[in-house]
N, C-alpha and C. Protein backbone atom coordinates (compact mmCIF):
# COMPACT_ATOMS: atom_id res chain seq x y z
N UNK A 1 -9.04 -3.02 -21.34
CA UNK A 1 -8.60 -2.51 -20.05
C UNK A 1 -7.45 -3.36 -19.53
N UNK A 2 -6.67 -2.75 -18.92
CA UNK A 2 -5.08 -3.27 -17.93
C UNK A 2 -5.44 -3.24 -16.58
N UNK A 3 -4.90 -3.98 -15.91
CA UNK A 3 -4.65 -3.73 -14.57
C UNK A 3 -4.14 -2.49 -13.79
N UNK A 4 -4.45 -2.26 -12.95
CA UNK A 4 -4.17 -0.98 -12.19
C UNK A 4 -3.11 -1.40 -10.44
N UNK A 5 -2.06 -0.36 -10.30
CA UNK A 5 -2.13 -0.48 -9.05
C UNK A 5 -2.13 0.89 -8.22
N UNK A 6 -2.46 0.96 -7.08
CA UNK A 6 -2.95 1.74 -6.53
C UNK A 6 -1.99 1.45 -4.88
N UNK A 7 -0.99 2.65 -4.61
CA UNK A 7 0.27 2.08 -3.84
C UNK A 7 -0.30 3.47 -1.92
N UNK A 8 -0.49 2.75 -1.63
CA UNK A 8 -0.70 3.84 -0.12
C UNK A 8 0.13 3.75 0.75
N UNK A 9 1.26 4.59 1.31
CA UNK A 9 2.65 5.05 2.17
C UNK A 9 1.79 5.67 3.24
N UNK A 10 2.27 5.36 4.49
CA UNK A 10 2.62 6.38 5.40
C UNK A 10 2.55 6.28 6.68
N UNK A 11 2.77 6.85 7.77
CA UNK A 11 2.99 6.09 9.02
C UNK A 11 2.57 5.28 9.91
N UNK A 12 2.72 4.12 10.36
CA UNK A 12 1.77 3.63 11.07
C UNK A 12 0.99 4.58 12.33
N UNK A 13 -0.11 4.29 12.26
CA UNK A 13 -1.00 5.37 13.28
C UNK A 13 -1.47 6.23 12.29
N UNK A 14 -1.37 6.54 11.32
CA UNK A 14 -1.98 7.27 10.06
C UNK A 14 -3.48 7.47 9.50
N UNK A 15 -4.07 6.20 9.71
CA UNK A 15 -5.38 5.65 9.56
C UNK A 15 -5.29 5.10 8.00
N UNK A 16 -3.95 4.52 7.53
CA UNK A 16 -4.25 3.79 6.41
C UNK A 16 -5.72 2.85 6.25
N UNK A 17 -5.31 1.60 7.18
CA UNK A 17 -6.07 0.72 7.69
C UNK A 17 -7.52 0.68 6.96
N UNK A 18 -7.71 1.73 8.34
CA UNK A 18 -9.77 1.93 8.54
C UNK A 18 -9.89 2.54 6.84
N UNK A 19 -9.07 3.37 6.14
CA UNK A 19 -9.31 4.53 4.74
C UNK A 19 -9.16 2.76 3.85
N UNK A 20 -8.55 2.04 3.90
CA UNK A 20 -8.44 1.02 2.95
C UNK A 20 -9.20 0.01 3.33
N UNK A 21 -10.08 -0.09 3.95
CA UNK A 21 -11.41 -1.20 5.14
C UNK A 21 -12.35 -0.44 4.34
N UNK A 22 -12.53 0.68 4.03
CA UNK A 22 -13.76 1.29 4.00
C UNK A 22 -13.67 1.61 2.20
N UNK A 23 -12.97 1.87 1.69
CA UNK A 23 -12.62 1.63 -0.01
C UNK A 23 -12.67 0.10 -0.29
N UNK A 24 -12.48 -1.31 0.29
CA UNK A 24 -12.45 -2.34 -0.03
C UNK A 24 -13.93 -2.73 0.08
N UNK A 25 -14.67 -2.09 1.29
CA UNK A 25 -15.75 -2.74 1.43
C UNK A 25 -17.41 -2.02 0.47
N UNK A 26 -16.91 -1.09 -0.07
CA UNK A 26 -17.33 -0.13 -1.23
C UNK A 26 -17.24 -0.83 -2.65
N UNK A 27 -15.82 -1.21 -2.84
CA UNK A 27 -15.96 -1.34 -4.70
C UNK A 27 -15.44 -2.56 -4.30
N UNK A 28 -15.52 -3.47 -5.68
CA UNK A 28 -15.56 -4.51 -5.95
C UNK A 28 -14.50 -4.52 -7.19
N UNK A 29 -13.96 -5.78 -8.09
CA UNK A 29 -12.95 -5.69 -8.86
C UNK A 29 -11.55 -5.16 -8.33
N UNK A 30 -10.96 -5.24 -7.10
CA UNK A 30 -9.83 -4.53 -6.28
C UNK A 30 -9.35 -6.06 -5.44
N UNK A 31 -7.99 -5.71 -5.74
CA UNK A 31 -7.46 -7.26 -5.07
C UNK A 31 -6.38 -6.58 -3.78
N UNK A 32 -6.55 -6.39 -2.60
CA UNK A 32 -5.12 -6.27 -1.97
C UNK A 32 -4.21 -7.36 -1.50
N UNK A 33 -3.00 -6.40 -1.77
CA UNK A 33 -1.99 -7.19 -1.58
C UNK A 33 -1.71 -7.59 -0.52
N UNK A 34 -1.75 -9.02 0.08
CA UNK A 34 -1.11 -9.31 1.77
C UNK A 34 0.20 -9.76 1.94
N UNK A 35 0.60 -8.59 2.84
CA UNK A 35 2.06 -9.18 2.99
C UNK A 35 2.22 -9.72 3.81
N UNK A 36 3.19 -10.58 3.35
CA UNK A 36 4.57 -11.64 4.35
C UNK A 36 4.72 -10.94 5.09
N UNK A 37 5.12 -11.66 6.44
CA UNK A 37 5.88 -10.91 7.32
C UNK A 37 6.33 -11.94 8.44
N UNK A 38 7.65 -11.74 9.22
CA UNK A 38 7.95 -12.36 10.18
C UNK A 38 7.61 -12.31 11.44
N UNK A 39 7.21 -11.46 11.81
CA UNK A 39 6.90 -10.55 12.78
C UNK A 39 5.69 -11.89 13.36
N UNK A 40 4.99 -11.46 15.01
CA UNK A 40 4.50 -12.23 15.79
C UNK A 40 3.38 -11.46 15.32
N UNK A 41 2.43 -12.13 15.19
CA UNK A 41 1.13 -11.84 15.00
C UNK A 41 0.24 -10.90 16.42
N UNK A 42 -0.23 -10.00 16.00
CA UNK A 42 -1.18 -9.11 17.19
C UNK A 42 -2.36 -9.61 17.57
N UNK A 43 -2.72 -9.38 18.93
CA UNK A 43 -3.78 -9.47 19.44
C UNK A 43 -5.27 -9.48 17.92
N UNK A 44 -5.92 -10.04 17.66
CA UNK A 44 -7.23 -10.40 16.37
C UNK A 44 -6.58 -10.59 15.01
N UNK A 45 -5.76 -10.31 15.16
CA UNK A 45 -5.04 -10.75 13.60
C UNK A 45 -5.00 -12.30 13.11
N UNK A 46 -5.39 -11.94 11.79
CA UNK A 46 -5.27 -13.73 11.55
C UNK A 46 -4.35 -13.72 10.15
N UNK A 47 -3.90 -15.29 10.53
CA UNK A 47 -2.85 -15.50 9.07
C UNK A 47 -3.57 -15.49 7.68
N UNK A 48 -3.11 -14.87 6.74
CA UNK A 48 -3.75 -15.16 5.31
C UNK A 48 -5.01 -13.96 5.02
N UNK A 49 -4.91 -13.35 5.99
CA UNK A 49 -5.99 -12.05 6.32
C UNK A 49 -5.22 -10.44 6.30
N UNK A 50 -4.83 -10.99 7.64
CA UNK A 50 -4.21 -9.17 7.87
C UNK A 50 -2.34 -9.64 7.34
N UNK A 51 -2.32 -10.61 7.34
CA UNK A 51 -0.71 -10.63 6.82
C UNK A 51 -0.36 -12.52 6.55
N UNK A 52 0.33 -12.33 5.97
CA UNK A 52 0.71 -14.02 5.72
C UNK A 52 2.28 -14.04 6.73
N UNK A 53 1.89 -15.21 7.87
CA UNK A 53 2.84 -14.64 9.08
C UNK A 53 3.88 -16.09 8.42
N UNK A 54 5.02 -15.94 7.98
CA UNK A 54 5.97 -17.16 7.97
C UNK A 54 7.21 -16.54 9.05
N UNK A 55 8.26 -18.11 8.61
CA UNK A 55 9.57 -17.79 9.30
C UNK A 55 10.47 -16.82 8.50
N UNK A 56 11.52 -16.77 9.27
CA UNK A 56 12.73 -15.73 8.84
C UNK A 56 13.39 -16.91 8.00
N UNK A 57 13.24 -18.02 8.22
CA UNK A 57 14.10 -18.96 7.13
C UNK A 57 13.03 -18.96 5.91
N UNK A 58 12.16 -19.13 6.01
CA UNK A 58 11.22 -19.24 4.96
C UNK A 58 10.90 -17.53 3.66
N UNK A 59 10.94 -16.94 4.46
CA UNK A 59 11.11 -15.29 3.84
C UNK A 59 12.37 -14.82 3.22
N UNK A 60 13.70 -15.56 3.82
CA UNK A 60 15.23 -15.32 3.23
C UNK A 60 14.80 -16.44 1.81
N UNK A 61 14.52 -17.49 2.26
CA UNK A 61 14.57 -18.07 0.73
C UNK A 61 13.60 -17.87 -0.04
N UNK A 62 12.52 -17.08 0.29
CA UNK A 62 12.03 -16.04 -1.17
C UNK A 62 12.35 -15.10 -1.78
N UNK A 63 13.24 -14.38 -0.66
CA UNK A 63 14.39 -13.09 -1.19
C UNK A 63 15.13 -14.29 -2.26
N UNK A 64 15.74 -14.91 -1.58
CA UNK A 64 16.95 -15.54 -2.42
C UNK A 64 16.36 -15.96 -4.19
N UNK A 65 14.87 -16.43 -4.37
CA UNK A 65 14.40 -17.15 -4.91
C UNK A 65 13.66 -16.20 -6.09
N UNK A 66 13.92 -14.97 -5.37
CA UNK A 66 13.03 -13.51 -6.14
C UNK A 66 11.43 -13.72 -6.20
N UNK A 67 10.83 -14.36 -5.21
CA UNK A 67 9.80 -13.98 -5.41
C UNK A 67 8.34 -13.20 -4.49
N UNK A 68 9.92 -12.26 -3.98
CA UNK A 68 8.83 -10.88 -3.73
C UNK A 68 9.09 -9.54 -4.54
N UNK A 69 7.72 -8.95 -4.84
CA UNK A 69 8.06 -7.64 -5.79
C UNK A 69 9.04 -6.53 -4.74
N UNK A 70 8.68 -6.46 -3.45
CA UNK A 70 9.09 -5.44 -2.74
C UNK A 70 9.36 -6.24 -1.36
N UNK A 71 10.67 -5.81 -0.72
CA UNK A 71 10.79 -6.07 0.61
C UNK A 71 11.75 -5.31 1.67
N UNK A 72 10.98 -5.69 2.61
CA UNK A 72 12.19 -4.47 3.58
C UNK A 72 12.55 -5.00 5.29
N UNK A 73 12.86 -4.68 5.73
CA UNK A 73 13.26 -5.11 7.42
C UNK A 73 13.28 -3.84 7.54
N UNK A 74 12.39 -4.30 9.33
CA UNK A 74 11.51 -3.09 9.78
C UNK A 74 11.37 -3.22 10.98
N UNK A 75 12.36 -2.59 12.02
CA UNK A 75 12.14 -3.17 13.41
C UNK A 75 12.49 -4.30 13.67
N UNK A 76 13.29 -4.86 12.85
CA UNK A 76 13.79 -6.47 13.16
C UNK A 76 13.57 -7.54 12.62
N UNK A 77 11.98 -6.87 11.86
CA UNK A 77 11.00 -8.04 11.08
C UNK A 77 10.99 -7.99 9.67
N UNK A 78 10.91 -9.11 8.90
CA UNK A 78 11.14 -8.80 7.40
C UNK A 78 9.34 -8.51 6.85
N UNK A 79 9.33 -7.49 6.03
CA UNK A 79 7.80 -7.74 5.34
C UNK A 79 8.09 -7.80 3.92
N UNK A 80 7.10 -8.26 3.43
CA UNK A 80 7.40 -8.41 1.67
C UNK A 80 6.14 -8.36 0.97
N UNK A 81 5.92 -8.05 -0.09
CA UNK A 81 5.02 -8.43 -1.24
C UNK A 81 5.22 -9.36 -2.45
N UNK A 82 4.20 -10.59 -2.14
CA UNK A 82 4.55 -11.79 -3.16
C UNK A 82 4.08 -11.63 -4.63
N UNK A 83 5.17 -12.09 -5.38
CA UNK A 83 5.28 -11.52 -7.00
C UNK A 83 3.64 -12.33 -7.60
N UNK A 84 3.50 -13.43 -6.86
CA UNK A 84 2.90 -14.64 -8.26
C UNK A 84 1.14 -13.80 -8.27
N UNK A 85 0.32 -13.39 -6.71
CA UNK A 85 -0.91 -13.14 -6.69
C UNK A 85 -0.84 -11.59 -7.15
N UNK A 86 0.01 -11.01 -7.39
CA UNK A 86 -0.39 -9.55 -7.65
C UNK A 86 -0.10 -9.98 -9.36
N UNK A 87 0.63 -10.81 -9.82
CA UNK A 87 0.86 -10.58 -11.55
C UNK A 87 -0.72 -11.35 -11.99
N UNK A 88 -1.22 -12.20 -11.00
CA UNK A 88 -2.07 -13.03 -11.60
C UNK A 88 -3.56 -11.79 -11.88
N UNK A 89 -3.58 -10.78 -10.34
CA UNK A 89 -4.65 -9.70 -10.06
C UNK A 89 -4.39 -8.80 -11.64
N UNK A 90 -3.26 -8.60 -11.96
CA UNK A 90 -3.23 -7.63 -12.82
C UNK A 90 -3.79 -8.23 -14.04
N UNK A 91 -3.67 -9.25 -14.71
CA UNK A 91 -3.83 -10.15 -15.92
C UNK A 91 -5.61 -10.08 -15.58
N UNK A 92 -5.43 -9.87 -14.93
CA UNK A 92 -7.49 -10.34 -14.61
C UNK A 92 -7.93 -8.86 -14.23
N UNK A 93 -7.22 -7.69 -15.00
CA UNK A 93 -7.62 -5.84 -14.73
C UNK A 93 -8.16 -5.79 -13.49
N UNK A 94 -7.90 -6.03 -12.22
CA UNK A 94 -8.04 -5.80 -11.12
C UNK A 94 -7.04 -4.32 -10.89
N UNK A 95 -7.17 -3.81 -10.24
CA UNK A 95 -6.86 -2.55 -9.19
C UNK A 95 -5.91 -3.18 -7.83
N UNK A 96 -4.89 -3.58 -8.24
CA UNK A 96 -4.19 -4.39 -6.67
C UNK A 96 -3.83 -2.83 -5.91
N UNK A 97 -4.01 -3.40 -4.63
CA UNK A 97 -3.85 -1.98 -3.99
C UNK A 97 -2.35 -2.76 -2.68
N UNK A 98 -1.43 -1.78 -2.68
CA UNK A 98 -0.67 -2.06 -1.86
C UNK A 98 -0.20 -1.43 -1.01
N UNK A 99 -0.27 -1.87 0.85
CA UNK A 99 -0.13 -0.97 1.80
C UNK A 99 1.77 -1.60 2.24
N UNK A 100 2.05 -0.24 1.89
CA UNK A 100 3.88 -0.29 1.42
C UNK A 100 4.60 0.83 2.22
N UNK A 101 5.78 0.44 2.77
CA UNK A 101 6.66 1.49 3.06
C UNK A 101 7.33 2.52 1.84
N UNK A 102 8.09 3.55 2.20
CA UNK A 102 8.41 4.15 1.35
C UNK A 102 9.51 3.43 0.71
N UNK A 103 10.62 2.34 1.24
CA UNK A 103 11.06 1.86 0.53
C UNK A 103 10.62 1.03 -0.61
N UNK A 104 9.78 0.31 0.03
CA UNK A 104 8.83 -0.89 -1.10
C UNK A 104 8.51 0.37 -2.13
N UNK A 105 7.54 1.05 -1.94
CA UNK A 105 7.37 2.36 -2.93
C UNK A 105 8.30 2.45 -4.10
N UNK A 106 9.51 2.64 -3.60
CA UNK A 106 10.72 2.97 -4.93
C UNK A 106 10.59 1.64 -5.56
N UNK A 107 10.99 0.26 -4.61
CA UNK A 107 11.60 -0.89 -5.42
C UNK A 107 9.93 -1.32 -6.37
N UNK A 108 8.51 -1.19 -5.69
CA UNK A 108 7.54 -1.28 -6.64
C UNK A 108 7.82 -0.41 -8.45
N UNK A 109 8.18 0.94 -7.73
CA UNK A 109 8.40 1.58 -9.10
C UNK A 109 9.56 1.56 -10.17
N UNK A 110 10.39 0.39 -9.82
CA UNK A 110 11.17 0.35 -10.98
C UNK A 110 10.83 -1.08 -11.84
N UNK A 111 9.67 -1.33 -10.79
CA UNK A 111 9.01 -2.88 -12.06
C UNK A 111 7.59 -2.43 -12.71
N UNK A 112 7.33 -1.55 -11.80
CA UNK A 112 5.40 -1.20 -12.49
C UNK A 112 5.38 0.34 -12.39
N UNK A 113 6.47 0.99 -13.04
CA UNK A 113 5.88 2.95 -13.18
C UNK A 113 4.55 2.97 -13.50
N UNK A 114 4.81 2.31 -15.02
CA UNK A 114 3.38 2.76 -15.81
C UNK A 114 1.91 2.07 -14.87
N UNK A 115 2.20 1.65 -14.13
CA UNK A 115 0.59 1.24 -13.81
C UNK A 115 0.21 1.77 -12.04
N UNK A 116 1.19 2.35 -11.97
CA UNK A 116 1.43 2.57 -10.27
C UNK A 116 0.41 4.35 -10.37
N UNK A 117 -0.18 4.42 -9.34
CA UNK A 117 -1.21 5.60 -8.87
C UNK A 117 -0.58 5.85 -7.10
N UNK A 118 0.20 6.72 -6.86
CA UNK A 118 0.95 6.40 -5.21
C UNK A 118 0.35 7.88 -4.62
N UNK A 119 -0.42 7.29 -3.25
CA UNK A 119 -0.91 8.07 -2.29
C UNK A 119 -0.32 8.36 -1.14
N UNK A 120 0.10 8.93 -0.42
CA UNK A 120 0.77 9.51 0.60
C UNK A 120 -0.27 10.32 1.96
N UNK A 121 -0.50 9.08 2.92
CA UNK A 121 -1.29 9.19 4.06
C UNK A 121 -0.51 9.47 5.29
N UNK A 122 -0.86 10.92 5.93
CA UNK A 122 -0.58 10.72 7.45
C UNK A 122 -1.22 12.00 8.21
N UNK A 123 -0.69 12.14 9.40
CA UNK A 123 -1.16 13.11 10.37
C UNK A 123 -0.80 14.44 10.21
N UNK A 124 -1.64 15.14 10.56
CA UNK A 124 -1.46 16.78 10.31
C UNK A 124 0.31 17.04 10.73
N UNK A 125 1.05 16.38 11.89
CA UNK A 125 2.08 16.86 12.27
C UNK A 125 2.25 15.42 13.49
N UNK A 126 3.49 15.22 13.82
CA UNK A 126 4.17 14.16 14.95
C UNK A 126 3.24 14.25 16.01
N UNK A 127 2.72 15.12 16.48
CA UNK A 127 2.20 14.98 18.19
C UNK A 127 1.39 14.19 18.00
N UNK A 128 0.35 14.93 16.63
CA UNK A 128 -0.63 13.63 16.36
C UNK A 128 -0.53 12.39 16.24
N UNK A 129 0.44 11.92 15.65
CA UNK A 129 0.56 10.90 15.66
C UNK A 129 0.52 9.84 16.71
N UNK A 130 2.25 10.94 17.27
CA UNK A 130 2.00 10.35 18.64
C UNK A 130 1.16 10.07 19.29
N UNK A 131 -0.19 10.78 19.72
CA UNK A 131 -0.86 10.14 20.38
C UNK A 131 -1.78 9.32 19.92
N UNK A 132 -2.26 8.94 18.54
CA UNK A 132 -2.63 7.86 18.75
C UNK A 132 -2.02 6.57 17.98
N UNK A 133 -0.35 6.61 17.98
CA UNK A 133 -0.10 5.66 18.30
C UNK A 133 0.10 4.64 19.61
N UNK A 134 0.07 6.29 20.95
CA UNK A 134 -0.04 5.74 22.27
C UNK A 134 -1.53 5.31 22.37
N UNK A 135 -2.48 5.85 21.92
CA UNK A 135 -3.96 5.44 21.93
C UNK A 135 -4.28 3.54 21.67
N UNK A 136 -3.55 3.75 20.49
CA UNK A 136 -3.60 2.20 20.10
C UNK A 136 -3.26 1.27 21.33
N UNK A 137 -2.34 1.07 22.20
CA UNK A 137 -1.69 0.60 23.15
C UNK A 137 -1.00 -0.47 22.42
N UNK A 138 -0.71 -0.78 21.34
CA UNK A 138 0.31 -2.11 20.84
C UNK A 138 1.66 -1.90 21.15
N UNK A 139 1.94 -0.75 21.04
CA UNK A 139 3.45 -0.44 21.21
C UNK A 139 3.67 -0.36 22.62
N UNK A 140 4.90 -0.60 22.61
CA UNK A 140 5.92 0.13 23.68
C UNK A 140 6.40 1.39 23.35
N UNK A 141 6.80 2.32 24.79
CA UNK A 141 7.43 3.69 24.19
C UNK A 141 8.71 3.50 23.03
N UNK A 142 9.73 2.43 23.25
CA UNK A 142 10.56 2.58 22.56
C UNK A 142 10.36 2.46 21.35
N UNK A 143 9.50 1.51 21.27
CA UNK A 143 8.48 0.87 19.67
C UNK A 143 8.05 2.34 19.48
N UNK A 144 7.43 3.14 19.97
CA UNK A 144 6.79 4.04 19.27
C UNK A 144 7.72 5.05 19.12
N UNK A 145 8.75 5.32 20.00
CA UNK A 145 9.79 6.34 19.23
C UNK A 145 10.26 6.18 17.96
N UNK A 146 10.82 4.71 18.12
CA UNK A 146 11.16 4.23 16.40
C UNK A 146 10.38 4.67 15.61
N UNK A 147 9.02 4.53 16.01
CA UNK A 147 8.00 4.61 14.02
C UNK A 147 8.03 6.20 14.58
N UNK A 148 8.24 7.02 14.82
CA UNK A 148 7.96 8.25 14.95
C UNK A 148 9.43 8.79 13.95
N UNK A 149 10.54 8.02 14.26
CA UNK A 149 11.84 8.75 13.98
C UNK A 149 11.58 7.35 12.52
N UNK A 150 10.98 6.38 12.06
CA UNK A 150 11.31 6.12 10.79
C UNK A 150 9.68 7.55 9.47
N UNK A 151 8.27 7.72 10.70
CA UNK A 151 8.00 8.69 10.42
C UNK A 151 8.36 9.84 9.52
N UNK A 152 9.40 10.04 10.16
CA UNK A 152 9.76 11.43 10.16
C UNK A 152 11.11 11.35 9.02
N UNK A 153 11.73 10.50 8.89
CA UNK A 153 12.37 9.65 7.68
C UNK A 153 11.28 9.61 6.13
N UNK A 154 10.23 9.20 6.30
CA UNK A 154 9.44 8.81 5.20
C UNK A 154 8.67 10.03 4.51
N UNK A 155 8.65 10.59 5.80
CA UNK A 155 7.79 12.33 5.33
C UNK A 155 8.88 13.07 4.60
N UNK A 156 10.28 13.21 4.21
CA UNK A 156 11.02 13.57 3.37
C UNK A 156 10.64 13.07 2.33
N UNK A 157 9.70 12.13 1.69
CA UNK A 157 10.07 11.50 0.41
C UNK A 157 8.43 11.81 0.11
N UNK A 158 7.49 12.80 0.97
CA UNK A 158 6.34 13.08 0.27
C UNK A 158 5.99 13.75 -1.14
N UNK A 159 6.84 14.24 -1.37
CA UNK A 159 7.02 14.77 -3.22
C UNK A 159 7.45 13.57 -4.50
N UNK A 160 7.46 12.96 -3.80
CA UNK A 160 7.77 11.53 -4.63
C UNK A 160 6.47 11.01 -5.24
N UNK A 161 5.41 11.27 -4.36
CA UNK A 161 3.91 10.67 -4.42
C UNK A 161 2.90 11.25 -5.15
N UNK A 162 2.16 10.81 -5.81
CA UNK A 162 1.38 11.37 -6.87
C UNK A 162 0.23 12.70 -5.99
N UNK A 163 -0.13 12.09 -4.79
CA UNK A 163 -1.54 12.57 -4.20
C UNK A 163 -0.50 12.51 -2.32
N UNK A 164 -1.36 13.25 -1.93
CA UNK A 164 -1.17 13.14 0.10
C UNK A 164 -2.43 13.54 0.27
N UNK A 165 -2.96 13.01 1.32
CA UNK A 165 -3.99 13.12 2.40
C UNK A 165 -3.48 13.48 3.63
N UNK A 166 -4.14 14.35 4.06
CA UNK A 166 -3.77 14.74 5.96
C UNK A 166 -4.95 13.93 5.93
N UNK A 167 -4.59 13.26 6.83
CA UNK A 167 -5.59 12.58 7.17
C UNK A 167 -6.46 12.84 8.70
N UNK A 168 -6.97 14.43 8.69
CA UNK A 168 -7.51 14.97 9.77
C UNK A 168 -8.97 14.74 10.26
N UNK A 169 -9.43 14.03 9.58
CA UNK A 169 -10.97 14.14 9.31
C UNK A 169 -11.38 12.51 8.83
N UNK A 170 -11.47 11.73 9.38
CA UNK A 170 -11.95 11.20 8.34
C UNK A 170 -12.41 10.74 7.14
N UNK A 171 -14.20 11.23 7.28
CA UNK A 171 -14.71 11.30 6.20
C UNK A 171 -14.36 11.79 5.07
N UNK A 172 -13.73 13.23 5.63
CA UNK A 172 -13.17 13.62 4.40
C UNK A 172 -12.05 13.34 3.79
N UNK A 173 -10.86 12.49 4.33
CA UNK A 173 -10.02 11.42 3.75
C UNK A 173 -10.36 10.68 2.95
N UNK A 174 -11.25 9.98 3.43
CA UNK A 174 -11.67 8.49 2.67
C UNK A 174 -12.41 9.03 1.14
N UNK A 175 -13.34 10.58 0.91
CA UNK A 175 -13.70 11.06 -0.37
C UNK A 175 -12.98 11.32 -1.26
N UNK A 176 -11.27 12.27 -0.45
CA UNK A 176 -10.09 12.32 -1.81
C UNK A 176 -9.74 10.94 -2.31
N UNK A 177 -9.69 9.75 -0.90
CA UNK A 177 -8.98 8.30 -1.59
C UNK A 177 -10.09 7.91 -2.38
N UNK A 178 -11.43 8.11 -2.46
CA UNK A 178 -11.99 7.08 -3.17
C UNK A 178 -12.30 8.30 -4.51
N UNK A 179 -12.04 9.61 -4.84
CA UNK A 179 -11.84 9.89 -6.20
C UNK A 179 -10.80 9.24 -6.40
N UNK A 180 -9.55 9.33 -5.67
CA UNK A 180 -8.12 8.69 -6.66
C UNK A 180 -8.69 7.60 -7.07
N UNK A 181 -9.36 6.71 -6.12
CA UNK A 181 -9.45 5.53 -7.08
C UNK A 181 -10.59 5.47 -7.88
N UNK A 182 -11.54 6.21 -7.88
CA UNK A 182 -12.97 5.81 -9.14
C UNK A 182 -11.70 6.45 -10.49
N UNK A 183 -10.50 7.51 -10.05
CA UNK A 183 -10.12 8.42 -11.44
C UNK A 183 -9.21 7.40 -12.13
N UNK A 184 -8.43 6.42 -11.58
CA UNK A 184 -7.59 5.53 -12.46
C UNK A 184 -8.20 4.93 -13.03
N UNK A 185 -9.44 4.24 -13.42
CA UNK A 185 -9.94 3.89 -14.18
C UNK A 185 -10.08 4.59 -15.46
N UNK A 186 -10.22 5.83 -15.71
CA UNK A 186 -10.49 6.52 -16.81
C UNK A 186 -8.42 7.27 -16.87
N UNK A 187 -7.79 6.49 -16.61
CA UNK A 187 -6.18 6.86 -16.74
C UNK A 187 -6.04 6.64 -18.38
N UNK A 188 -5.16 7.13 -19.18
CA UNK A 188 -5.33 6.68 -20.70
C UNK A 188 -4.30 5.03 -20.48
N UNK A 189 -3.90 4.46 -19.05
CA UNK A 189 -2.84 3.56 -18.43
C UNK A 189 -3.63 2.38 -19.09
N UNK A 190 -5.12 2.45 -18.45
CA UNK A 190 -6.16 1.65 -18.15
C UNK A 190 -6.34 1.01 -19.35
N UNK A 191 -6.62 2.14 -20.42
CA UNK A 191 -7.29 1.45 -21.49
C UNK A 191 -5.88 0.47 -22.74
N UNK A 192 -6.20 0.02 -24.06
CA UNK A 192 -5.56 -0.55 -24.93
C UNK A 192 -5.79 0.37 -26.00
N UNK A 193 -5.12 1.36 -26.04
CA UNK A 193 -5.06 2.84 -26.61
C UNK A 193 -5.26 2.63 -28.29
N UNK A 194 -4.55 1.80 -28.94
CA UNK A 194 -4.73 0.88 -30.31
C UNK A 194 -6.11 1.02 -30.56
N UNK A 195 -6.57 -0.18 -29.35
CA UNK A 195 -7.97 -0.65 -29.73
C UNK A 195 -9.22 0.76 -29.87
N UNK A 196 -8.82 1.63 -28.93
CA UNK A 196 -10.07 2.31 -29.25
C UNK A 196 -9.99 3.47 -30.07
N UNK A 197 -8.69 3.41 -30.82
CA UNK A 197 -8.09 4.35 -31.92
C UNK A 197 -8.89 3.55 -33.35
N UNK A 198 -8.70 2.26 -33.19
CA UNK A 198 -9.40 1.66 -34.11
C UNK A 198 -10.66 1.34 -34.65
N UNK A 199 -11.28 1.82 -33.26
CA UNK A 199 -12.89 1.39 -32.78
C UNK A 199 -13.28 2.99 -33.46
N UNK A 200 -12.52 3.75 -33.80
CA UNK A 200 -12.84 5.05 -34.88
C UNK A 200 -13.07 4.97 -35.89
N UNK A 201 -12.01 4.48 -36.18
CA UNK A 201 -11.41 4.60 -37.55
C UNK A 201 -12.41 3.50 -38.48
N UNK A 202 -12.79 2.63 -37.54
CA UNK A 202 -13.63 1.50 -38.38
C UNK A 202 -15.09 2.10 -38.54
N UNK A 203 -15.60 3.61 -38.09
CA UNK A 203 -16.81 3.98 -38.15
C UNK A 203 -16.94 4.38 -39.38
């Protein structure tokens, strides 16, 4: 068996989050990825948990240094995904799962096609969203116009993605995400195709 990754897009206010809280706290063997980010930490958030919070000097010289797989500026703030814990998750057939913009998305897929499984999460339509990104109360209106109009940017590139969820329902979200993920395991990606060609032939 190989490592797997397993890539989830889509707007904030979407219910990535709670759908990837509730698949992590289910299976076991699954490493997620935490990203860098510059950005000020939110109200319960902790460092090394919900995000690894550094400086803007410290994040330019890992760009410079190449060692994030994916990165982007986003509202002002840089986020990234660090190369060294996701190559180490894969070597050890873990399932790294990564919560990514649609840009990270492309720049992930020109280093890992073959192992990438990409899901595409969001709201039936904008109003929804809208309101509960106003529900949340983190934002400001202007903050929330932005993710509505980068939104509405990212939902052009839903044919890009292997799978989408409306994510109208809950429960019934979280059952399509957790077939995608019990089905990559049995991917022909997964296995060492040789070996069990051989594991025939030697009968």
């Amino acid at each position: 068996m190989s490592g797997q990754i397993l890539i989830i897009s889509g707007p904030s206010g979407s219910g990535k989050s709670t759908l990837l809280s509730r698949l992590m706290a289910e299976f076991d063997n699954l490493y997620f990825s935490i990203s860098s980010t510059t950005r000020e930490p939110r109200a319960g958030e902790k460092n090394g948990v919900d995000y690894n919070f550094i400086s803007t000097d410290e994040f330019k010289q890992g760009i410079e240094q190449g060692k994030f797989l994916e990165w982007a500026n986003v509202h002002k703030n840089y986020y990234g995904t660090s190369l060294e814990p996701v190559e180490k998750a894969l070597k050890d057939d873990k399932i790294v799962i990564f919560d990514i913009d649609v840009q990270g998305f492309h720049l992930a897929m020109k280093q890992y096609k073959e192992l990438i499984t990409s899901v595409f999460i969001t709201t039936k339509d904008r109003l929804e969203l809208k309101k509960r990104l106003i529900k949340r109360g983190s934002d400001d209106e202007q903050t929330i116009e932005n993710r509505l109009f980068n939104a509405a940017t990212e939902i052009a590139h839903i044919g890009e993605y292997d799978y989408l969820i409306i994510n109208d329902d809950l429960d019934s979200s979280y059952e399509k995400l957790k077939a995608i993920f019990i089905s990559m395991r049995s991917k022909t990606q997964s296995f060492i195709i040789n070996d069990v060609i051989e594991s025939w032939s030697e009968c």
